[in-house]
Protein backbone atom coordinates (compact mmCIF):
# COMPACT_ATOMS: atom_id res chain seq x y z
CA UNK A 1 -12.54 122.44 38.96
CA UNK A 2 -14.38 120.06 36.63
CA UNK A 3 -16.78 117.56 38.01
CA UNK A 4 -16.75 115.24 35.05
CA UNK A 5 -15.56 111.71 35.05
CA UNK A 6 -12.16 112.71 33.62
CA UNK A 7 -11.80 115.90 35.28
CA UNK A 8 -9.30 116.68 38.15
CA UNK A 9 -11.00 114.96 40.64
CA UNK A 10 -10.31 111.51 39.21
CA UNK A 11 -14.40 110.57 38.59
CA UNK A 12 -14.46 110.45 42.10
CA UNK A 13 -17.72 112.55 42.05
CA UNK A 14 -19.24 110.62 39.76
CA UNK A 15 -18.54 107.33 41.39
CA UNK A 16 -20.19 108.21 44.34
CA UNK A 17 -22.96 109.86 42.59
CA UNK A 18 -23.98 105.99 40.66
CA UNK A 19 -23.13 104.20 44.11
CA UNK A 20 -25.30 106.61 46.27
CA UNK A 21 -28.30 105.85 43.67
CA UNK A 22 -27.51 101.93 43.77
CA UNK A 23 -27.57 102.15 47.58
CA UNK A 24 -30.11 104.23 47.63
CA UNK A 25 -32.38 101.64 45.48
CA UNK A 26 -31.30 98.74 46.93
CA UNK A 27 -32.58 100.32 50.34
CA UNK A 28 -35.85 100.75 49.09
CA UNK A 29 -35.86 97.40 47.29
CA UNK A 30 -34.87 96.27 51.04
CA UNK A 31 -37.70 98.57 52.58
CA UNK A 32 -40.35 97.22 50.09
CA UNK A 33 -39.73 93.24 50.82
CA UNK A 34 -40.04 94.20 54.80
CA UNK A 35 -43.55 95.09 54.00
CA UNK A 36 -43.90 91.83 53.00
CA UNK A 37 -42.36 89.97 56.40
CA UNK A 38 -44.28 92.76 58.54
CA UNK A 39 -47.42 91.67 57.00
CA UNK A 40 -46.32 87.99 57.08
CA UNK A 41 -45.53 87.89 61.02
CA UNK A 42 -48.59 90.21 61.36
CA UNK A 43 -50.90 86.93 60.06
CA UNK A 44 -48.70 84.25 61.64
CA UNK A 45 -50.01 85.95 65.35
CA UNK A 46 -46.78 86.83 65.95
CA UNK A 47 -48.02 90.20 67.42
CA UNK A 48 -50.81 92.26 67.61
CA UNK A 49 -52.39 95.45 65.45
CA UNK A 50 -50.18 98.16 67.79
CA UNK A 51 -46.88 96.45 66.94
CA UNK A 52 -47.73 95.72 63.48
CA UNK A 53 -48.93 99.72 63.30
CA UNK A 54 -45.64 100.29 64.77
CA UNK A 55 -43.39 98.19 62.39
CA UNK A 56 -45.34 99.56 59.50
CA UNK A 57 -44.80 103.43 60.60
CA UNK A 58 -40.92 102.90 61.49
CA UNK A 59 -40.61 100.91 58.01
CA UNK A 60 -41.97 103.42 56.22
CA UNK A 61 -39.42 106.00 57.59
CA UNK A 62 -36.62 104.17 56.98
CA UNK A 63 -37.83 103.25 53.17
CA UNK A 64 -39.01 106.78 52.44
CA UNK A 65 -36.90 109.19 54.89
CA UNK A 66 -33.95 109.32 53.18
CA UNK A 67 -30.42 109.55 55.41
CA UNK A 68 -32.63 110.54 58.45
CA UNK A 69 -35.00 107.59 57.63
CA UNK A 70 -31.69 105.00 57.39
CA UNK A 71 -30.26 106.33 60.29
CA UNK A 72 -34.31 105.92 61.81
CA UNK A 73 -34.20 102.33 60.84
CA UNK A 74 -30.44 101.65 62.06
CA UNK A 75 -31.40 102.73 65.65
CA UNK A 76 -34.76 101.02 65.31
CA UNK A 77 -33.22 97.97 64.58
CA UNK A 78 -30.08 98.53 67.30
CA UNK A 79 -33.04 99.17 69.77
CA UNK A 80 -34.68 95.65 69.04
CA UNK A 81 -31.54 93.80 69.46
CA UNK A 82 -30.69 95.85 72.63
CA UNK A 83 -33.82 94.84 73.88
CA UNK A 84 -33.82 91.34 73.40
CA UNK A 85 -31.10 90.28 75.06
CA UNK A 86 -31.23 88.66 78.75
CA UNK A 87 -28.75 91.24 80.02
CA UNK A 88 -31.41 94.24 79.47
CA UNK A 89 -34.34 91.92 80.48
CA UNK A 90 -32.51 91.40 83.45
CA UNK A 91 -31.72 94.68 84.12
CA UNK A 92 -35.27 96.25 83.19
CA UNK A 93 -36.65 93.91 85.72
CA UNK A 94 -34.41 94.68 88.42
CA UNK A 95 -34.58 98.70 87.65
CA UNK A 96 -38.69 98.52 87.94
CA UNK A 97 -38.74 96.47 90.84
CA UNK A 98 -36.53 98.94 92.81
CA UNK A 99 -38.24 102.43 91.17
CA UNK A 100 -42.09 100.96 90.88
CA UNK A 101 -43.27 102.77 93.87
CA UNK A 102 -41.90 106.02 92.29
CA UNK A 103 -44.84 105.59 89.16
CA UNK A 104 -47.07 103.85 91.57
CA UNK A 105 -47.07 100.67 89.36
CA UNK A 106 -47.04 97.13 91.15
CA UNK A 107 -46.01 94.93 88.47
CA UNK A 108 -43.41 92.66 89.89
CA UNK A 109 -44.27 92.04 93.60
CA UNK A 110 -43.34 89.20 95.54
């Protein structure tokens, strides 16, 4: 079987050959400007040096890891948006209210 552009597979091999290296650019285009609104946040005191050593780790795997790193920086960013919703506040305050004793941590007393 030929893997040419007009070979039997239609150029079907090759189209996803130039669209894999678009994608793959435009990721790291993407990956390369978040450095940029890290940092940004970082001086506007919108958190502090563990979250911004954080962000910049996790950025840097998705930008540089390849598939694993995208599919890194899709459950990063699912996590985040889990997270800050009132349903799993709600529900993370309830579950360590009820299970505290079990770590021996006191945060949320009455």
């Amino acid at each position: 079987m030929q893997t040419s552009h007009n070979g039997a597979n239609g150029g079907t091999r090759t189209l996803a050959k130039v669209t894999g290296g678009i994608v793959t650019k435009a990721g790291t285009a993407l990956g390369v400007i978040n450095y940029g609104f890290i940092i940004n946040s970082y001086n506007n005191n919108e958190f502090g040096k563990v979250t911004l050593g954080t962000e910049l780790i996790s950025n840097s795997i998705s930008t540089f890891g390849g598939i694993w790193g995208a599919a890194w920086g899709v459950g990063w960013e699912s996590g985040r948006k889990v997270t800050n919703t009132d349903w799993y506040q709600n529900f993370k305050e309830s579950y360590w209210k009820n299970h505290d004793t079990f770590i021996g941590l006191k945060q949320y007393e009455d």
